[in-house]
Every structure is written in C-alpha cells, then in structure tokens.
N, C-alpha and C. Protein backbone atom coordinates (compact mmCIF):
# COMPACT_ATOMS: atom_id res chain seq x y z
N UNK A 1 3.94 3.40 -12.11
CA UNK A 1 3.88 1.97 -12.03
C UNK A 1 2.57 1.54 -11.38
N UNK A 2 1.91 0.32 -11.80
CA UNK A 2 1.06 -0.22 -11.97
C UNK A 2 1.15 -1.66 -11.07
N UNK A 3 0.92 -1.36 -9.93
CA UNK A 3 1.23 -3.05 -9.04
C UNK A 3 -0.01 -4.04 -9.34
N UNK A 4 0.13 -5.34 -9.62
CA UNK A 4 -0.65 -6.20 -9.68
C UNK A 4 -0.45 -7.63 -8.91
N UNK A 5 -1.53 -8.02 -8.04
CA UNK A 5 -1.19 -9.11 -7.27
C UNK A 5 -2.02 -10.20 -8.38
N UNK A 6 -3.00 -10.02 -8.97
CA UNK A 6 -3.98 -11.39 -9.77
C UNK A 6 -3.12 -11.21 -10.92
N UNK A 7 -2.57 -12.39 -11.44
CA UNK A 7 -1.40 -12.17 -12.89
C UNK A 7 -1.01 -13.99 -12.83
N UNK A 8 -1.03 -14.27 -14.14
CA UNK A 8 -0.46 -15.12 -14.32
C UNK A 8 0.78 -14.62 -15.21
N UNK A 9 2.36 -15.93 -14.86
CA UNK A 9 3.64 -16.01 -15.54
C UNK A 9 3.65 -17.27 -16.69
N UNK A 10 3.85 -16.43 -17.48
CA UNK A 10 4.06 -17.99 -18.77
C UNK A 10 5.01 -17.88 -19.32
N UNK A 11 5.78 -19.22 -19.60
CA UNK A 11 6.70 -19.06 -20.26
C UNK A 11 7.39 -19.59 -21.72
N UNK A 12 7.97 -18.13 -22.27
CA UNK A 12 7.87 -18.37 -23.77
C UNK A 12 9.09 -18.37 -24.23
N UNK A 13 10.08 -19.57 -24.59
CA UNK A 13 11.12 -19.24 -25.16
C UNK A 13 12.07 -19.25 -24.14
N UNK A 14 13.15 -17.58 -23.61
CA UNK A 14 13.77 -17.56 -22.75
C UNK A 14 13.24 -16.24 -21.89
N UNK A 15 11.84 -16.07 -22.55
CA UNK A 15 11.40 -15.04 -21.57
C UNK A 15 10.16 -15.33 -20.71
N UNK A 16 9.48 -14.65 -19.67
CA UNK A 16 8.56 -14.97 -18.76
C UNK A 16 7.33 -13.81 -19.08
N UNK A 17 6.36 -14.04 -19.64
CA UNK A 17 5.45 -13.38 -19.69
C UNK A 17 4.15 -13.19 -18.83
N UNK A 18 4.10 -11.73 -18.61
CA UNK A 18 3.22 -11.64 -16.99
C UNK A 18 1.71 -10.74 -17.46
N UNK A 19 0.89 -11.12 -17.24
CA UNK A 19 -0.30 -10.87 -18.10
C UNK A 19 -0.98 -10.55 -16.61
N UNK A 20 -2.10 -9.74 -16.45
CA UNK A 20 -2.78 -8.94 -15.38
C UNK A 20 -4.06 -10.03 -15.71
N UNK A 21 -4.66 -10.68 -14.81
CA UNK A 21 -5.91 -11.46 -14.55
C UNK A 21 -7.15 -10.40 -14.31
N UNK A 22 -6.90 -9.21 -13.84
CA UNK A 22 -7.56 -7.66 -13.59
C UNK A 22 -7.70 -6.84 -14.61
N UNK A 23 -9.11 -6.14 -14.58
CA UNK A 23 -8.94 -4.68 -15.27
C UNK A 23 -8.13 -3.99 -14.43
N UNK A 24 -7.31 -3.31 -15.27
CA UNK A 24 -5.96 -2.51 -14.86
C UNK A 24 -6.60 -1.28 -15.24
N UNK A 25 -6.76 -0.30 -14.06
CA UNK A 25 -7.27 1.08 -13.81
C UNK A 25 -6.18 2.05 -13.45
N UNK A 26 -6.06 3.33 -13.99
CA UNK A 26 -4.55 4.02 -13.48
C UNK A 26 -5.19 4.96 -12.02
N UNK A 27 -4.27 5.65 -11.67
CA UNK A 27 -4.33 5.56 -10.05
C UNK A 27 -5.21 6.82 -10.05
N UNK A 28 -5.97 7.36 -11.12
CA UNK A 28 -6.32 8.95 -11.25
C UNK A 28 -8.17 8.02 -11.36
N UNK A 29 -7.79 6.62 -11.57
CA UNK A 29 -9.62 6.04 -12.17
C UNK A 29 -9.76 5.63 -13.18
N UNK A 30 -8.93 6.09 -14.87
CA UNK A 30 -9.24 6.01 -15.76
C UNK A 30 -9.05 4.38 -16.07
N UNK A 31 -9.82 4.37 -17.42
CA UNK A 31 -9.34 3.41 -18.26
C UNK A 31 -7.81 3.53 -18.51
N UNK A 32 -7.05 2.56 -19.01
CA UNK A 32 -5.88 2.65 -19.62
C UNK A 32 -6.25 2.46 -20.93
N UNK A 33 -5.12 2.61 -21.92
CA UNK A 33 -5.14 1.80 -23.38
C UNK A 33 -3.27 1.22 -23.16
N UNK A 34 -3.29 0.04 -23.94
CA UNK A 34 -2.37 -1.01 -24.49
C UNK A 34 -1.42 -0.02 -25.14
N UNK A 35 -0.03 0.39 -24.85
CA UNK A 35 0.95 0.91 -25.17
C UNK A 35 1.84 -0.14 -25.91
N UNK A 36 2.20 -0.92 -25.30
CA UNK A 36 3.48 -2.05 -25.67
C UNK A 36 3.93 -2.93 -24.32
N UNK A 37 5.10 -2.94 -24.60
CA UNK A 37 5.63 -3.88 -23.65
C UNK A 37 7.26 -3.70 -23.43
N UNK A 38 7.69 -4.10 -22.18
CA UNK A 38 9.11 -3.91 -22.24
C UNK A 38 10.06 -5.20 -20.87
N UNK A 39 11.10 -5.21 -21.74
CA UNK A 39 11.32 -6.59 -20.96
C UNK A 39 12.78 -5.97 -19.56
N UNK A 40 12.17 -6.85 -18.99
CA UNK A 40 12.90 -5.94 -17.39
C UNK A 40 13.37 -7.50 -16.92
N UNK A 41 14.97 -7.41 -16.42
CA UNK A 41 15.81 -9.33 -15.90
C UNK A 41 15.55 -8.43 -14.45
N UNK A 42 15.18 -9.89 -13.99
CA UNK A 42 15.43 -9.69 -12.63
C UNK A 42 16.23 -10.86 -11.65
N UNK A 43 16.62 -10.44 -11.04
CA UNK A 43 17.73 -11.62 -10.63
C UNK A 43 17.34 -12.14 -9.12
N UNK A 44 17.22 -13.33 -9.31
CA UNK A 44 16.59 -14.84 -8.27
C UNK A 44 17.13 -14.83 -6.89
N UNK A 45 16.88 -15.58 -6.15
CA UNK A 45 17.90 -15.39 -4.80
C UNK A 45 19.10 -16.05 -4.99
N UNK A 46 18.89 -17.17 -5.80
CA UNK A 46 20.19 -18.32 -6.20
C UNK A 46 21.28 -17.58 -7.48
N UNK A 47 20.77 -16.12 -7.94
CA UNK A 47 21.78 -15.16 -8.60
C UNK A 47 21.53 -15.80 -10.18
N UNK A 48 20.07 -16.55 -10.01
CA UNK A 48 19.67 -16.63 -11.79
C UNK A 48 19.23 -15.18 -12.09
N UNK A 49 19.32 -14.75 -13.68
CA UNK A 49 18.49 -13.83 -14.38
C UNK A 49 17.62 -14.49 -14.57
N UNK A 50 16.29 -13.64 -14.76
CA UNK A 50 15.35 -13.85 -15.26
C UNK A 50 14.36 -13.23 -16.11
N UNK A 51 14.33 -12.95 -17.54
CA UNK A 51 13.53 -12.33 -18.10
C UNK A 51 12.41 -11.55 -18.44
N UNK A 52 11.79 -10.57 -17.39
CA UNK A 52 10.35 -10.52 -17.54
C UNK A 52 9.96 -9.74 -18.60
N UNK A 53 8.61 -9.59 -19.30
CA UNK A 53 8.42 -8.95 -20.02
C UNK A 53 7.10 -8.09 -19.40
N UNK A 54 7.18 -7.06 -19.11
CA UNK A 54 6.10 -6.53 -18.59
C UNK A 54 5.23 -5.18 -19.40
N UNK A 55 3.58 -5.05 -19.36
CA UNK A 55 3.11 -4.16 -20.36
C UNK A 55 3.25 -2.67 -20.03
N UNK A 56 2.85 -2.22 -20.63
CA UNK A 56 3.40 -0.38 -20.77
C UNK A 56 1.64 -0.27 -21.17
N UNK A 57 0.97 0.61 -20.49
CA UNK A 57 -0.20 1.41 -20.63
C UNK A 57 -0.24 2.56 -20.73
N UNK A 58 -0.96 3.21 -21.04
CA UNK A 58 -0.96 4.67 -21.35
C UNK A 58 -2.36 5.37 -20.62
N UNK A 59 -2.86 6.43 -19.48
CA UNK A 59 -3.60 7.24 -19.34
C UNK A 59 -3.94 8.03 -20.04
N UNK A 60 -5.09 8.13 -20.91
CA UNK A 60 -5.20 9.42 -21.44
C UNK A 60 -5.86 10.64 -21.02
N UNK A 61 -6.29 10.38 -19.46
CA UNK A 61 -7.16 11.09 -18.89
C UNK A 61 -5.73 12.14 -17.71
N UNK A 62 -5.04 11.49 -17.21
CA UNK A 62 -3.56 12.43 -16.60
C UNK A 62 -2.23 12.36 -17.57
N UNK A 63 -2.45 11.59 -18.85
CA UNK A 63 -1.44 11.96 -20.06
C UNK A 63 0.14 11.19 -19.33
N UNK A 64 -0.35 9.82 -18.79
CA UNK A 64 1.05 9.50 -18.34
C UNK A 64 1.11 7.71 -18.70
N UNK A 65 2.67 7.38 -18.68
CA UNK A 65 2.89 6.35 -19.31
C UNK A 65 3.21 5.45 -17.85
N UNK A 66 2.52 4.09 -17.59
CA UNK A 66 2.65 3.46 -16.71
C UNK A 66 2.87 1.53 -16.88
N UNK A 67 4.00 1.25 -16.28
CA UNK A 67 4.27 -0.09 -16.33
C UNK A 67 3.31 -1.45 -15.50
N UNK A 68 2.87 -2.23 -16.11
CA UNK A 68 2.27 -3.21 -14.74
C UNK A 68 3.21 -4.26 -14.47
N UNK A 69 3.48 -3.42 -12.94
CA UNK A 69 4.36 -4.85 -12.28
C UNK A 69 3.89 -5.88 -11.25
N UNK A 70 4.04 -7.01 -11.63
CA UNK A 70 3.70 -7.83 -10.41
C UNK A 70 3.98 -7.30 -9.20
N UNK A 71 3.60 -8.34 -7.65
CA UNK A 71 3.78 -8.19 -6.61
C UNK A 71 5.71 -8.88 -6.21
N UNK A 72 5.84 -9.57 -6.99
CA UNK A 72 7.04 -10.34 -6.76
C UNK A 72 8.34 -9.52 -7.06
N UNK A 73 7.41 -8.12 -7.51
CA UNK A 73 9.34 -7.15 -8.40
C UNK A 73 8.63 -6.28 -7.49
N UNK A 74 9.89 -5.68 -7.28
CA UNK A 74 10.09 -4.67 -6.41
C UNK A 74 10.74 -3.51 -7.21
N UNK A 75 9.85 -2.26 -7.06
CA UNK A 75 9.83 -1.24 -7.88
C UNK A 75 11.61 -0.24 -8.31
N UNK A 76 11.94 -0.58 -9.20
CA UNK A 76 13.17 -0.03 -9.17
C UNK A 76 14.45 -0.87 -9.00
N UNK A 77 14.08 -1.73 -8.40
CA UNK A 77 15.01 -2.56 -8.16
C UNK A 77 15.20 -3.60 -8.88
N UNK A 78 16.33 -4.34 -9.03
CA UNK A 78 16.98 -5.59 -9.94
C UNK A 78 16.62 -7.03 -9.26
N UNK A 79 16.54 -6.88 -8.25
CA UNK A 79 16.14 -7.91 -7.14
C UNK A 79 14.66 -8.78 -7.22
N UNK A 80 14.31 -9.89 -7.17
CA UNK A 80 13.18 -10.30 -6.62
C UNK A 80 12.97 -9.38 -4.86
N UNK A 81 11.45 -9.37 -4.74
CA UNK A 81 11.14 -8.85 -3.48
C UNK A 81 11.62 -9.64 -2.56
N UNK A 82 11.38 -11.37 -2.57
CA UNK A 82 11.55 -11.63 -1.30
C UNK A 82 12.66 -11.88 -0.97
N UNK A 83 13.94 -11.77 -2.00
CA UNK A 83 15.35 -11.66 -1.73
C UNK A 83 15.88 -10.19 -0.72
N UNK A 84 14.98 -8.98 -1.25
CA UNK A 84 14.90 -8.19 -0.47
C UNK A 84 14.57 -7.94 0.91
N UNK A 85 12.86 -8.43 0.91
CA UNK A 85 12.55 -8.50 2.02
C UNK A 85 13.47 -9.86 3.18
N UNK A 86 13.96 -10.63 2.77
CA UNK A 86 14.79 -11.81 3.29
C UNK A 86 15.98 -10.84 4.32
N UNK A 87 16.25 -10.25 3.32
CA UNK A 87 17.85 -9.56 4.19
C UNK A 87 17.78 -8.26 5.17
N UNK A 88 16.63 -7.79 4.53
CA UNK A 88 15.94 -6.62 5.66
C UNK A 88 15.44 -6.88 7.22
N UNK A 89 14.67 -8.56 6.89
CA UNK A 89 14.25 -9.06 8.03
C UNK A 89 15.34 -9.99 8.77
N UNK A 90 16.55 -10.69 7.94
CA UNK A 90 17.56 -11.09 8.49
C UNK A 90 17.30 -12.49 8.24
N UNK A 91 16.35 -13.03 7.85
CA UNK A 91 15.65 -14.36 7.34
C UNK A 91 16.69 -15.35 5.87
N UNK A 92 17.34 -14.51 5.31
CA UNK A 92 17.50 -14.60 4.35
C UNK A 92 18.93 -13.90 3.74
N UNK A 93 20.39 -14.57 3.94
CA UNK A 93 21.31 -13.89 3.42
C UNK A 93 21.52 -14.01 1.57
N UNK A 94 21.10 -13.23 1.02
CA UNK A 94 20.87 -13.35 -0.74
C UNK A 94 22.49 -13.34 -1.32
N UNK A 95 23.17 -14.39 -1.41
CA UNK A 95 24.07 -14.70 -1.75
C UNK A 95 24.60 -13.75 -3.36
N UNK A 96 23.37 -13.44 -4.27
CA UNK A 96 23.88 -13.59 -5.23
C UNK A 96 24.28 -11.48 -5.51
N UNK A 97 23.79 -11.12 -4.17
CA UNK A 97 24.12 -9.42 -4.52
C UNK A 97 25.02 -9.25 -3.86
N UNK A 98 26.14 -7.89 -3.79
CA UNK A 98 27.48 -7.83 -3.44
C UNK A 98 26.91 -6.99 -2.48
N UNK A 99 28.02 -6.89 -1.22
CA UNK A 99 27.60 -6.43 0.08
C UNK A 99 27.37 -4.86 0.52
N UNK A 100 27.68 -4.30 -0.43
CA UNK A 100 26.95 -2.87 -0.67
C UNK A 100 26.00 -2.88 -0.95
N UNK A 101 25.16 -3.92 -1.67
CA UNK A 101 23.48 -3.61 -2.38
C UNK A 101 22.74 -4.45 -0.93
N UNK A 102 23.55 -5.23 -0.48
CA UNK A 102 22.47 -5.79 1.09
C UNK A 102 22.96 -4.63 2.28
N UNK A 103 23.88 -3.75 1.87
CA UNK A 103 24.08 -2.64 3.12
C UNK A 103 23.25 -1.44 2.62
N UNK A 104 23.02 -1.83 1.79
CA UNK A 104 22.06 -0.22 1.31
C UNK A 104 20.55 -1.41 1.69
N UNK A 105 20.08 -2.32 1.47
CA UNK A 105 18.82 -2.89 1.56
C UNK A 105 18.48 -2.90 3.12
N UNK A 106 19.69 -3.40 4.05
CA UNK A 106 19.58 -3.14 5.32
C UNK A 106 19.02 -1.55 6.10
N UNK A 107 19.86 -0.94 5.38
CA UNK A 107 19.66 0.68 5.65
C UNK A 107 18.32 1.58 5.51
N UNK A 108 17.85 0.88 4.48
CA UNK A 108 16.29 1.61 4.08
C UNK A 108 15.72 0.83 5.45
C-alpha cells in the first residue's frame, strides 16, 4: 500500500473517486505503471457507507502489486481513521461499530 496525503475526492454517481495530486513512486524508488482500480466502502463515524474507489499500480522493478490509499483510510481497516483515532484517544465514542471492534481499537 501506497499512502497519499495530496489527492483530491470526486464524486461520481454513488461512488467517491480519489485521484493522487503526486507522482506516486513505490517504496523500492521505482516508477509505477496504471494497473486498474478497485472499490473499497468505508464506513463514516455517523455509520454511513461510503464508496471509495481506489487505484492499483504495479512495480516492475520489485514485481509487486500496490494500492494508493489516502490519509483518511486506515490500512486494513473498514473504518475512517479519525473514527479510529477518536476512540483510541477517548475523544470520540464511534457509535456506528459494535463494542468488540472499539475493544480491539482500544487495545492496539
């Protein structure tokens, strides 16, 4: 995975499209090339889905397939970040996840 903070969100339809404002470099230096795309919901603090569609690059210099995700998703997870970071710091009870996924978020 591929973190990007410069990105604009647009929106098309019922999905959110997240485009890199950056040359996107993989973590070895190389160029990338344009693979595709794949759409990843992520769910709001208020327990909306939300559609993202994010790109798929390809290294051909370490032969590996890498996603670019914004700063706002949190790697692996279903969650917006700052719903995460909210309940870790105690700032923020995220209503819309069940109390095993904020006892495991507490725990890390």
């Amino acid at each position: 995975m591929i973190k990007v903070t410069n990105y604009t969100v647009q929106k098309k339809k019922d999905n959110y499209i997240v485009r890199s404002n950056e040359p996107i470099r993989c973590s070895c230096g190389a160029e990338v090339l344009k693979r595709g795309s794949k759409g990843r919901y992520i769910v709001g603090n208020d327990g909306t889905k939300k559609r993202y569609i994010l790109k798929r690059v390809y290294c051909p210099a370490c032969d590996k397939l890498h996603m670019i995700v914004p700063d706002f998703i949190e790697p692996y997870k279903q969650y917006e970040k700052s719903a995460i970071d909210g309940v870790r710091n105690g700032t923020n009870d995220c209503s819309a996840a069940d109390d095993s996924t904020i006892y495991r978020w507490k725990k890390l």
